[in-house]
N, C-alpha and C. Protein backbone atom coordinates (compact mmCIF):
# COMPACT_ATOMS: atom_id res chain seq x y z
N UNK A 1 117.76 112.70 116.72
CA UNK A 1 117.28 111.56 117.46
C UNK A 1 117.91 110.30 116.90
N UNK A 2 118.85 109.57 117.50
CA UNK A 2 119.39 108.56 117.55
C UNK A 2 118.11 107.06 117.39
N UNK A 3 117.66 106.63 118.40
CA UNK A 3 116.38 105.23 118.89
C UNK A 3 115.10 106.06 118.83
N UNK A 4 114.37 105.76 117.92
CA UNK A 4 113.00 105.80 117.73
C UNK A 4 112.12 104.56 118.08
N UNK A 5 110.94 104.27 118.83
CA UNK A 5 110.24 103.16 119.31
C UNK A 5 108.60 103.65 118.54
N UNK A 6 108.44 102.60 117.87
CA UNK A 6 107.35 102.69 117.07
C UNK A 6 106.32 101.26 117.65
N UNK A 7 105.27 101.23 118.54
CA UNK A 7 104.71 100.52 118.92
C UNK A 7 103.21 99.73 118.04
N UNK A 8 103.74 99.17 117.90
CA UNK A 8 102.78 97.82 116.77
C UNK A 8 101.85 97.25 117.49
N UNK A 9 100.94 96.68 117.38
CA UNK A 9 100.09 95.76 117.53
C UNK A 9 99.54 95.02 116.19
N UNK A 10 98.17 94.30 116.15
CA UNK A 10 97.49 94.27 114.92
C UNK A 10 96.20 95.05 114.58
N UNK A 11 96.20 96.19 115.15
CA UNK A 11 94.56 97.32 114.74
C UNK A 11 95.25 98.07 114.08
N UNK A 12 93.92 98.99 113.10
CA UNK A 12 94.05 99.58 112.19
C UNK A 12 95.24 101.13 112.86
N UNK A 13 94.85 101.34 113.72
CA UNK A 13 95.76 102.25 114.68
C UNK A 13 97.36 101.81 114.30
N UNK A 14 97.94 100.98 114.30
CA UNK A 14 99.07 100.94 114.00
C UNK A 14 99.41 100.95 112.70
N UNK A 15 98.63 100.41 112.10
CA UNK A 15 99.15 100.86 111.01
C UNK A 15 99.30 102.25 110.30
N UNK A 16 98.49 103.09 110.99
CA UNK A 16 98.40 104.40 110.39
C UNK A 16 100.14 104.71 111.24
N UNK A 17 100.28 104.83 112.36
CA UNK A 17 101.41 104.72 113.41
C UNK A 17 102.48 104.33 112.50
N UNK A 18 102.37 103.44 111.83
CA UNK A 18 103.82 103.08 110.99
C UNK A 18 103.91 103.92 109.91
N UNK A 19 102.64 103.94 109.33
CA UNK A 19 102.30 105.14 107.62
C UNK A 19 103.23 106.54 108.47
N UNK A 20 102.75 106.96 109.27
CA UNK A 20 102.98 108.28 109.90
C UNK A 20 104.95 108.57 110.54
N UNK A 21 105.11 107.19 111.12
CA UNK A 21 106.27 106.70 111.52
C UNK A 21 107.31 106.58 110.67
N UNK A 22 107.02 105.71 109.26
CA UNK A 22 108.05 105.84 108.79
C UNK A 22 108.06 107.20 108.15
N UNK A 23 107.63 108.35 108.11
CA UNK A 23 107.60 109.25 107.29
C UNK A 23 108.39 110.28 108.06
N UNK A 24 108.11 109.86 109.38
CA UNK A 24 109.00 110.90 110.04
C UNK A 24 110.75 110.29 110.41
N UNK A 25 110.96 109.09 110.34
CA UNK A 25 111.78 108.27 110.34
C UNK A 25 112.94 108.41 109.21
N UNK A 26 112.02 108.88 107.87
CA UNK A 26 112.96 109.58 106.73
C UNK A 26 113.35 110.20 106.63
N UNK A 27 112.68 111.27 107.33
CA UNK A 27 113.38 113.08 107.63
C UNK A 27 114.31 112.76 108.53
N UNK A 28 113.85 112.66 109.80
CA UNK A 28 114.89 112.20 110.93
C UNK A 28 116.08 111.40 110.42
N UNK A 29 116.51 110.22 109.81
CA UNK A 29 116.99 109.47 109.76
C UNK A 29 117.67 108.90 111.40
N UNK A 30 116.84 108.16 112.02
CA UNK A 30 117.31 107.37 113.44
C UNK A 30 118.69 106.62 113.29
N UNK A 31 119.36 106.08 113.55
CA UNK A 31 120.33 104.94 113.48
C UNK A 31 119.35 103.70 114.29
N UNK A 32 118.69 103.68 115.04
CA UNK A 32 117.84 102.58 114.92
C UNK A 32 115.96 102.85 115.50
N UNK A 33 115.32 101.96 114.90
CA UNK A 33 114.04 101.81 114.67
C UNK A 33 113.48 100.54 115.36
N UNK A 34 112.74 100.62 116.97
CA UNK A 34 112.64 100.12 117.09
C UNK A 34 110.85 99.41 117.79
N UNK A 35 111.13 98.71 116.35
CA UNK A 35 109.56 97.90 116.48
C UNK A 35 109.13 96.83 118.22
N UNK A 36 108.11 97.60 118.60
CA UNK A 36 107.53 97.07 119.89
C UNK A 36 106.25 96.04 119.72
N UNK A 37 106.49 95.00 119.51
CA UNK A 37 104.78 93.97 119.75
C UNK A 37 104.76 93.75 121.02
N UNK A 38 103.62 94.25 122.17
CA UNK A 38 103.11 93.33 123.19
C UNK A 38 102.12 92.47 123.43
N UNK A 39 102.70 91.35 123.81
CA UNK A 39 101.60 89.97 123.16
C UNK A 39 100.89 90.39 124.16
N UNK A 40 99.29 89.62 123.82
CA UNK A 40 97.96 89.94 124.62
C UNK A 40 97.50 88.39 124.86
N UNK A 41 97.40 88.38 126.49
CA UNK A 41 96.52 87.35 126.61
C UNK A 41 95.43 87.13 125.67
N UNK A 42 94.90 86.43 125.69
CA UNK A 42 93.44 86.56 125.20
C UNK A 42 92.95 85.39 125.96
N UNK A 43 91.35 85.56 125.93
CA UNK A 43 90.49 84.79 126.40
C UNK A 43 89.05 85.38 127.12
N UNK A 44 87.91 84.88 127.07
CA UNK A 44 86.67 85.42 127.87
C UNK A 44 86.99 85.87 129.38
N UNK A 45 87.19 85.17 129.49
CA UNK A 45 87.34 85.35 131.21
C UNK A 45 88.82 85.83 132.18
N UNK A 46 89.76 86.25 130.91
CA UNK A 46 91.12 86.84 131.41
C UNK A 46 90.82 88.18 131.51
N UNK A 47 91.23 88.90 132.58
CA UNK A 47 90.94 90.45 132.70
C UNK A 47 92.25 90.81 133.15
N UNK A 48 93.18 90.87 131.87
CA UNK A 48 94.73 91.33 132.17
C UNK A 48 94.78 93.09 133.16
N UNK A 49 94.25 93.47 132.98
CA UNK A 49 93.93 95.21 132.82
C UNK A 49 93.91 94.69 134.83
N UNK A 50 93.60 93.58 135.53
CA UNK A 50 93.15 93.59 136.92
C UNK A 50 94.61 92.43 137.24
N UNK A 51 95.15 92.10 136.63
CA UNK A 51 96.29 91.25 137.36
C UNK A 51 97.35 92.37 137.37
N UNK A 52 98.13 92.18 138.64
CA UNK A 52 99.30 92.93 139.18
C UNK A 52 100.43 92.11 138.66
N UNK A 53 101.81 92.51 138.58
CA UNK A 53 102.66 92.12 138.78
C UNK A 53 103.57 90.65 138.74
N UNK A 54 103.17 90.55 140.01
CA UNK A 54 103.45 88.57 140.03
C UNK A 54 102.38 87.85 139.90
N UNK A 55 101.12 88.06 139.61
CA UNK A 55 100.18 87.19 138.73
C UNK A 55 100.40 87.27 137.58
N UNK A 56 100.93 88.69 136.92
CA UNK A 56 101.22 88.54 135.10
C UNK A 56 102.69 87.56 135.22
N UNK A 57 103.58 87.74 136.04
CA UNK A 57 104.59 86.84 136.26
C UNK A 57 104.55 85.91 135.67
N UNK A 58 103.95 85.06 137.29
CA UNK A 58 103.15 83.38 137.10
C UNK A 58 102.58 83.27 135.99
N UNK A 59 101.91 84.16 135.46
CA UNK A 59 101.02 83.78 134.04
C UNK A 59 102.36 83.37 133.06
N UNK A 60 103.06 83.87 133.37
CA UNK A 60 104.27 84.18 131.95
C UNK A 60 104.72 83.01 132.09
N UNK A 61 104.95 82.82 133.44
CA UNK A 61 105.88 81.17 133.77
C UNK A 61 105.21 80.31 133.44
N UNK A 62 103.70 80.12 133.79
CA UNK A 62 103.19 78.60 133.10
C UNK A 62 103.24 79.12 131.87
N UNK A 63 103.13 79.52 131.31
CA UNK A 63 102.70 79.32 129.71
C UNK A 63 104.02 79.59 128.90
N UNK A 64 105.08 79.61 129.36
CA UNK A 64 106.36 79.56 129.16
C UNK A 64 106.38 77.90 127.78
N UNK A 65 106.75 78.05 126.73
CA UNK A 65 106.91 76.69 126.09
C UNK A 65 105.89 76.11 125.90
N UNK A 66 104.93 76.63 125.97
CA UNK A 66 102.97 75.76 125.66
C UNK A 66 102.89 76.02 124.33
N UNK A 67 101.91 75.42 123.56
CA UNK A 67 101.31 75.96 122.18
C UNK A 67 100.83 77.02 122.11
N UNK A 68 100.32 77.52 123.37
CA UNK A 68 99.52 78.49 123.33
C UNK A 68 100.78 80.07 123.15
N UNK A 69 101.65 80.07 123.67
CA UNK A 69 102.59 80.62 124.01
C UNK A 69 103.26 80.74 122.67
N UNK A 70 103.81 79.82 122.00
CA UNK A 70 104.46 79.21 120.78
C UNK A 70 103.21 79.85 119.37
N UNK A 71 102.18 80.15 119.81
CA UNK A 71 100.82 80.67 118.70
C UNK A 71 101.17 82.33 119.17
N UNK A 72 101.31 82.60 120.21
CA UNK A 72 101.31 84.23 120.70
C UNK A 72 102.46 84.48 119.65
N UNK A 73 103.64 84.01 120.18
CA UNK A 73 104.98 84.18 119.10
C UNK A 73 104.99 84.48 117.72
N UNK A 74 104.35 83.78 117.18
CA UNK A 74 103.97 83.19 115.29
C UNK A 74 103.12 84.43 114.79
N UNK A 75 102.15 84.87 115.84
CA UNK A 75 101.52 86.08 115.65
C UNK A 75 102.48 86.97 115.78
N UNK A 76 103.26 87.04 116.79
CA UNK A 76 103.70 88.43 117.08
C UNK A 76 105.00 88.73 115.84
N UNK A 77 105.56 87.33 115.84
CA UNK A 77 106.71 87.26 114.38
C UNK A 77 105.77 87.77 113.29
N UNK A 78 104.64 87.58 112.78
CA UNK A 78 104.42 88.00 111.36
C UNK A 78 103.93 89.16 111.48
N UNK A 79 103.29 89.96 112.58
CA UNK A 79 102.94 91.10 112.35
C UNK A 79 104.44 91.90 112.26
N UNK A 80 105.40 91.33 113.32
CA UNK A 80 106.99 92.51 113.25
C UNK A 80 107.30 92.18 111.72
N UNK A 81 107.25 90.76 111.04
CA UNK A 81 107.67 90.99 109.56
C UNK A 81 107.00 91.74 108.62
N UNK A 82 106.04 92.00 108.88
CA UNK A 82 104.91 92.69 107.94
C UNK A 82 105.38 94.33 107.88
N UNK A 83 105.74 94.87 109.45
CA UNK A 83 105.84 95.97 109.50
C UNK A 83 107.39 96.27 109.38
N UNK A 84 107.99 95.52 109.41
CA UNK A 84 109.35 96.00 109.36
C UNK A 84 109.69 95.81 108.02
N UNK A 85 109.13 95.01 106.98
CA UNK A 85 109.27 94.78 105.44
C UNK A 85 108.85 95.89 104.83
N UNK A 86 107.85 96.59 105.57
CA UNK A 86 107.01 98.23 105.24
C UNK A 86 108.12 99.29 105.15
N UNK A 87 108.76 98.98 106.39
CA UNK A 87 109.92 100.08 106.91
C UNK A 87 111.60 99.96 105.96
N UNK A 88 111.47 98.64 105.78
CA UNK A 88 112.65 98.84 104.35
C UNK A 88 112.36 98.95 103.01
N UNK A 89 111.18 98.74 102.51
CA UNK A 89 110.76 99.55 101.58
C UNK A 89 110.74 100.60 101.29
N UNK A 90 110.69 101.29 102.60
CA UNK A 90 110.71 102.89 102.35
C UNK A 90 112.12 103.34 102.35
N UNK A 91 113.00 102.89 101.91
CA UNK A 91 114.95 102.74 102.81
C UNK A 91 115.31 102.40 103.93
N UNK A 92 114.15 102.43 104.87
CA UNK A 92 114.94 102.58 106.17
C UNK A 92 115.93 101.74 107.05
N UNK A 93 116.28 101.88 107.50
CA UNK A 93 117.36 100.65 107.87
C UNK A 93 117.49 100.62 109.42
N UNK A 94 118.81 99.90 110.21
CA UNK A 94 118.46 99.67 111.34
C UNK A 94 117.51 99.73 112.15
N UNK A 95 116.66 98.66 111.92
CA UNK A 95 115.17 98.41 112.19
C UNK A 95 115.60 96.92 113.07
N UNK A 96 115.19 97.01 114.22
CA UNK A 96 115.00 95.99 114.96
C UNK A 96 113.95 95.38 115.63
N UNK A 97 112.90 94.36 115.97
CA UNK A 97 111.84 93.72 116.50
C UNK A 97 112.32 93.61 118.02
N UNK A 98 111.05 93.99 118.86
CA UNK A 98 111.31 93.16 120.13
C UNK A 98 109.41 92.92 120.69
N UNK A 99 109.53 91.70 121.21
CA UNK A 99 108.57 91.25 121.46
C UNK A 99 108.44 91.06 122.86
N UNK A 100 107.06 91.98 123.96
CA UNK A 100 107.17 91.90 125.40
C UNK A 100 105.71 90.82 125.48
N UNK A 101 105.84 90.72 126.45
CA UNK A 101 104.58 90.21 127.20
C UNK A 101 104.27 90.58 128.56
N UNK A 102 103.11 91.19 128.64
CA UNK A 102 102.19 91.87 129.79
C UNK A 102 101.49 92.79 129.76
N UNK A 103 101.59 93.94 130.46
CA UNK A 103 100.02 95.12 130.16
C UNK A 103 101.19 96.42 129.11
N UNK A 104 100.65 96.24 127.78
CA UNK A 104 101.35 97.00 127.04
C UNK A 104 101.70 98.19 127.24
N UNK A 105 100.89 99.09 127.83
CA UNK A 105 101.83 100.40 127.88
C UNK A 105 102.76 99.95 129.00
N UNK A 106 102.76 99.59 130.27
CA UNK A 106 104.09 99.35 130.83
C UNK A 106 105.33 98.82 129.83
N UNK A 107 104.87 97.60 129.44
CA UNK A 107 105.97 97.11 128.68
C UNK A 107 106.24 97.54 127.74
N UNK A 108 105.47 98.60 126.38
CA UNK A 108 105.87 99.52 126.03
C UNK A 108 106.89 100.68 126.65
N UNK A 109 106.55 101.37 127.70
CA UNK A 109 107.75 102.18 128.28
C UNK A 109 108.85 101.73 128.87
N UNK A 110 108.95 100.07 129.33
CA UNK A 110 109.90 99.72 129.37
C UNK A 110 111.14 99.36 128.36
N UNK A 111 110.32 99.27 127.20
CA UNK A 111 111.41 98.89 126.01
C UNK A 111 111.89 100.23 125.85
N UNK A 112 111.22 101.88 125.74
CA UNK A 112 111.57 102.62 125.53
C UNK A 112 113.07 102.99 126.58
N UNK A 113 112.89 103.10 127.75
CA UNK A 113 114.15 102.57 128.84
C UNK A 113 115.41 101.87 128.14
N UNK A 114 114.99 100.32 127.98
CA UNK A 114 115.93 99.94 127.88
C UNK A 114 116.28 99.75 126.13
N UNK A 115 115.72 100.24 125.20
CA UNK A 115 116.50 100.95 124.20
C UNK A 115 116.95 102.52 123.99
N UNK A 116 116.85 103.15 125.27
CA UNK A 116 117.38 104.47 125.14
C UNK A 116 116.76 105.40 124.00
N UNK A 117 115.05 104.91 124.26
CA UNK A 117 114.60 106.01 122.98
C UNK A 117 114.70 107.35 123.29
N UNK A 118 114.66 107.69 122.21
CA UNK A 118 114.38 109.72 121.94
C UNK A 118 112.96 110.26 121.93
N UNK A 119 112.09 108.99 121.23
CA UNK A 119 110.24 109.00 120.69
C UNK A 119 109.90 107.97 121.37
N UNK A 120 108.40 107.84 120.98
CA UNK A 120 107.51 107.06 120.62
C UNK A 120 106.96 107.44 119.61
N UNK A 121 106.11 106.61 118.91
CA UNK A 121 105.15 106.64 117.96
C UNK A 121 104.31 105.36 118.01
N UNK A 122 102.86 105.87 118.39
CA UNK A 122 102.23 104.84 119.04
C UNK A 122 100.78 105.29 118.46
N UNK A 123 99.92 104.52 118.01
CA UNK A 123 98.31 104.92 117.25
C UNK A 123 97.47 104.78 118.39
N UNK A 124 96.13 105.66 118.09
CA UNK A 124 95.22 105.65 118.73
C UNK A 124 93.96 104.87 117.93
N UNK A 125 93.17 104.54 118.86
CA UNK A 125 91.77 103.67 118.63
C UNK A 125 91.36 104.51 117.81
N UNK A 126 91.28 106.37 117.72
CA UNK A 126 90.45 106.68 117.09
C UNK A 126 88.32 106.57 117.47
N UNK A 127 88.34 106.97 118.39
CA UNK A 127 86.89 106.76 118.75
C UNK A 127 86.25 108.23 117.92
N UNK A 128 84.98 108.18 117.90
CA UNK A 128 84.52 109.28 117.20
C UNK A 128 84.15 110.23 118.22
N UNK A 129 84.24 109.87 119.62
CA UNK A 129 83.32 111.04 120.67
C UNK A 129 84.98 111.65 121.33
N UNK A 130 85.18 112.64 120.90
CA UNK A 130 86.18 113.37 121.59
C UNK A 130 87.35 113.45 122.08
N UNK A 131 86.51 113.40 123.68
CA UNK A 131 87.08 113.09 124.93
C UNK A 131 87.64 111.60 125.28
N UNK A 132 87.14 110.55 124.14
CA UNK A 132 88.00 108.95 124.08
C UNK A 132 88.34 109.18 123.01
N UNK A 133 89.34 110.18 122.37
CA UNK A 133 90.12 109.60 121.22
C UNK A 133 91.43 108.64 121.46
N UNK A 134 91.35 108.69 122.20
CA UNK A 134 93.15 107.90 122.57
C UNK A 134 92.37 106.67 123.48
N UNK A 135 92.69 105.73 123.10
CA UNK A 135 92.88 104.30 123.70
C UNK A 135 93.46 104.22 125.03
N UNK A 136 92.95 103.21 125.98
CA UNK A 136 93.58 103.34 127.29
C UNK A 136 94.66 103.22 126.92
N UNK A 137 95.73 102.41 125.81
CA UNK A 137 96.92 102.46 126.18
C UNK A 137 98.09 103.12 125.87
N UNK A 138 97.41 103.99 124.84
CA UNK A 138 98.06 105.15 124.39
C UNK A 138 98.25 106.38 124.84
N UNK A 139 96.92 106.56 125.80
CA UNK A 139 96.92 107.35 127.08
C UNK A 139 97.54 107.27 128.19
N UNK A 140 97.94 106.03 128.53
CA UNK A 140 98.50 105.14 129.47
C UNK A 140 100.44 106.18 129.44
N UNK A 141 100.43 105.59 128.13
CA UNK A 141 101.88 105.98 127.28
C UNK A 141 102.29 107.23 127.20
N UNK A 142 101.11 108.05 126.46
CA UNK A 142 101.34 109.54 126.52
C UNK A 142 101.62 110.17 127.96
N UNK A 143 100.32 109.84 129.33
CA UNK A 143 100.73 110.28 130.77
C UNK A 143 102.21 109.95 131.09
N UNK A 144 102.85 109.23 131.01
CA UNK A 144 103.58 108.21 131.67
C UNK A 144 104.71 108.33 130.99
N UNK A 145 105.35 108.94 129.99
CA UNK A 145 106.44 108.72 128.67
C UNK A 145 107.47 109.60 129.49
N UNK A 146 108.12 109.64 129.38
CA UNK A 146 109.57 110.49 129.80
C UNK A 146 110.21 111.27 128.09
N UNK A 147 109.58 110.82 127.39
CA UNK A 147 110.29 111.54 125.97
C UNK A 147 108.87 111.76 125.20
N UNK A 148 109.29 112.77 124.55
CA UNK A 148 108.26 113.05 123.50
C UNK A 148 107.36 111.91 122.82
N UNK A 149 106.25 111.94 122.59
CA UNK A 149 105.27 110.91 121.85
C UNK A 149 104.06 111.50 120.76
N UNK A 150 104.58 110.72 119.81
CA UNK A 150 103.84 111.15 118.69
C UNK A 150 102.54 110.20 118.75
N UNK A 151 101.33 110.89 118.73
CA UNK A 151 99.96 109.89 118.70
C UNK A 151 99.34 110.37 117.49
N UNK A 152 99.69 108.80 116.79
CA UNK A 152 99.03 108.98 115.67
C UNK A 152 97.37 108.57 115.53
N UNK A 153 96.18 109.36 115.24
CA UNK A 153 95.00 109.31 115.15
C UNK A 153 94.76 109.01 113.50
């Protein structure tokens, strides 16, 4: 396997995802490693999970250059430094960041596309009842993946 896509956020789920990730990343040795953050709206009354398409658009376009936008960034930069400083510690090398914005497992499988992955490696919520161990969006990922996916619990 050439492109490995290791999908980040900031829950405890990813981080196990990277523990688990880079370990298989050492055996494998990839020629590149590539770290996925998808920024998350936030707010009370935003229900990303119900906007389509060209409303996540428009959303993207106003807030294009805002503070608010410019704060999503700063987050999403220190969590990729955090985890990619993890990943050369351990040797690994050709490790690259990319940062999407919209409903993460789409834009998760789209980075996988257009970096020509081989994997995923993506964490789960971890719920204690069963039948919800996997997070909508890891489920989302696993249905939907065209390449093998490692779910780390």
């Amino acid at each position: 396997m050439k492109n490995i896509v290791i999908a980040v956020d900031d829950t405890k789920g990813s981080e196990k995802a990277l523990a688990v990730g880079s370990q298989v990343c050492a055996c494998i040795r990839p020629e590149n490693i590539v770290l996925v953050y998808v920024e998350k709206f936030e707010g009370r009354s935003l229900m990303t999970e119900m906007l389509g398409d060209a409303e996540m658009s428009a959303l993207r376009d106003v807030l294009r250059g805002s503070d608010y936008q410019e704060a999503l960034d700063k987050k999403a930069q220190a969590f990729l430094g955090h985890y990619r400083k993890s990943l050369e510690e351990k040797g690994l090398t050709g490790i690259r960041t990319v940062i999407k914005t919209g409903h993460p497992a789409e834009e998760i499988l789209n980075a996988v596309r257009e970096e020509n992955a081989e994997m995923i490696v993506i964490g789960s919520r971890g719920k204690r009842t069963p039948h919800l161990f996997m997070g909508s969006v890891s489920r989302e990922v696993v249905d939907r993946a065209e390449v093998p996916v490692l779910l780390v619990k």
